[in-house]
Protein backbone atom coordinates (compact mmCIF):
# COMPACT_ATOMS: atom_id res chain seq x y z
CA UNK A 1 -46.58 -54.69 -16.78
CA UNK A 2 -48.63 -56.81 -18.90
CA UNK A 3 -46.46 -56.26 -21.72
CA UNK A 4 -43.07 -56.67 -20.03
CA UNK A 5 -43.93 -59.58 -18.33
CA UNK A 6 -45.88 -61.51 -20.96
CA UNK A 7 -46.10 -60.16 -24.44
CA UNK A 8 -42.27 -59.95 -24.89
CA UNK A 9 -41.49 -63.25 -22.95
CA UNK A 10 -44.06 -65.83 -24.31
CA UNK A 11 -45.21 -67.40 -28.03
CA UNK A 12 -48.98 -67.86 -27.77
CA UNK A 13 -50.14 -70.55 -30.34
CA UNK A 14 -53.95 -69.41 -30.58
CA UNK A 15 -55.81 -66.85 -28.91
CA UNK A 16 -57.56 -69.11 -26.97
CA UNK A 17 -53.83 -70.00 -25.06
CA UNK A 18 -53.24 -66.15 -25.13
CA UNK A 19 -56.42 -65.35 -23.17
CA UNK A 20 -55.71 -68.07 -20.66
CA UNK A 21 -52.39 -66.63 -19.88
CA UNK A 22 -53.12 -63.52 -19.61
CA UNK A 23 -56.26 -64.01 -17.22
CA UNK A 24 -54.28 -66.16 -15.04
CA UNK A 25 -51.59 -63.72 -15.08
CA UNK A 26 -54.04 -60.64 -14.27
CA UNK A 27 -55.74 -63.24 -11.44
CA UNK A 28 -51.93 -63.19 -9.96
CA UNK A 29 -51.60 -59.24 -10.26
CA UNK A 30 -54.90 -58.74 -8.52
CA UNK A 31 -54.30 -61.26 -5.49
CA UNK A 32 -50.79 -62.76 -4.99
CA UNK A 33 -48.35 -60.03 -6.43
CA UNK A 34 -46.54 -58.12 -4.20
CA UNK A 35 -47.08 -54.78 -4.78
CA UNK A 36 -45.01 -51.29 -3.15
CA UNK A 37 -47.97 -49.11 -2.65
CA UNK A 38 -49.10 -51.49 -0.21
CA UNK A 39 -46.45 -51.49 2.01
CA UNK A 40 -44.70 -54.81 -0.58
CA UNK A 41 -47.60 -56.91 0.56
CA UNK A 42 -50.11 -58.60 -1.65
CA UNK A 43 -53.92 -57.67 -2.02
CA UNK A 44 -54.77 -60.74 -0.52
CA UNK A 45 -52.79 -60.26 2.79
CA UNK A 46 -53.14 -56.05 2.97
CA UNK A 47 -56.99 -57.16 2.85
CA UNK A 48 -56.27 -59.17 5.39
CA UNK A 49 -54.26 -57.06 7.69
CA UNK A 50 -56.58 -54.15 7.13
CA UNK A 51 -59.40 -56.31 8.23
CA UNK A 52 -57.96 -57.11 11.06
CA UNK A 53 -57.15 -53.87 12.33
């Protein structure tokens, strides 16, 4: 994923811009992403619906 959707897309000037990318990008895989394996919701709202029963 990481490599499809940023390492063959994007030019970083300095590692320093890499490593901002790519934790913002992980920050949106981990918590706003939809994702299939839960049900094409995101962490943040299967965490949600699972806490609420």
């Amino acid at each position: 994923m990481l490599e499809r959707d940023l390492y063959s897309k994007m030019y970083f000037e300095t590692f320093k811009e890499a490593c901002e990318i790519v934790t913002e990008y992980i920050g949106f895989y981990n918590e706003r992403r939809f994702h299939s394996s839960l049900n094409r919701l995101s962490p943040s709202q299967y965490d949600a619906a699972w806490r609420a029963g």
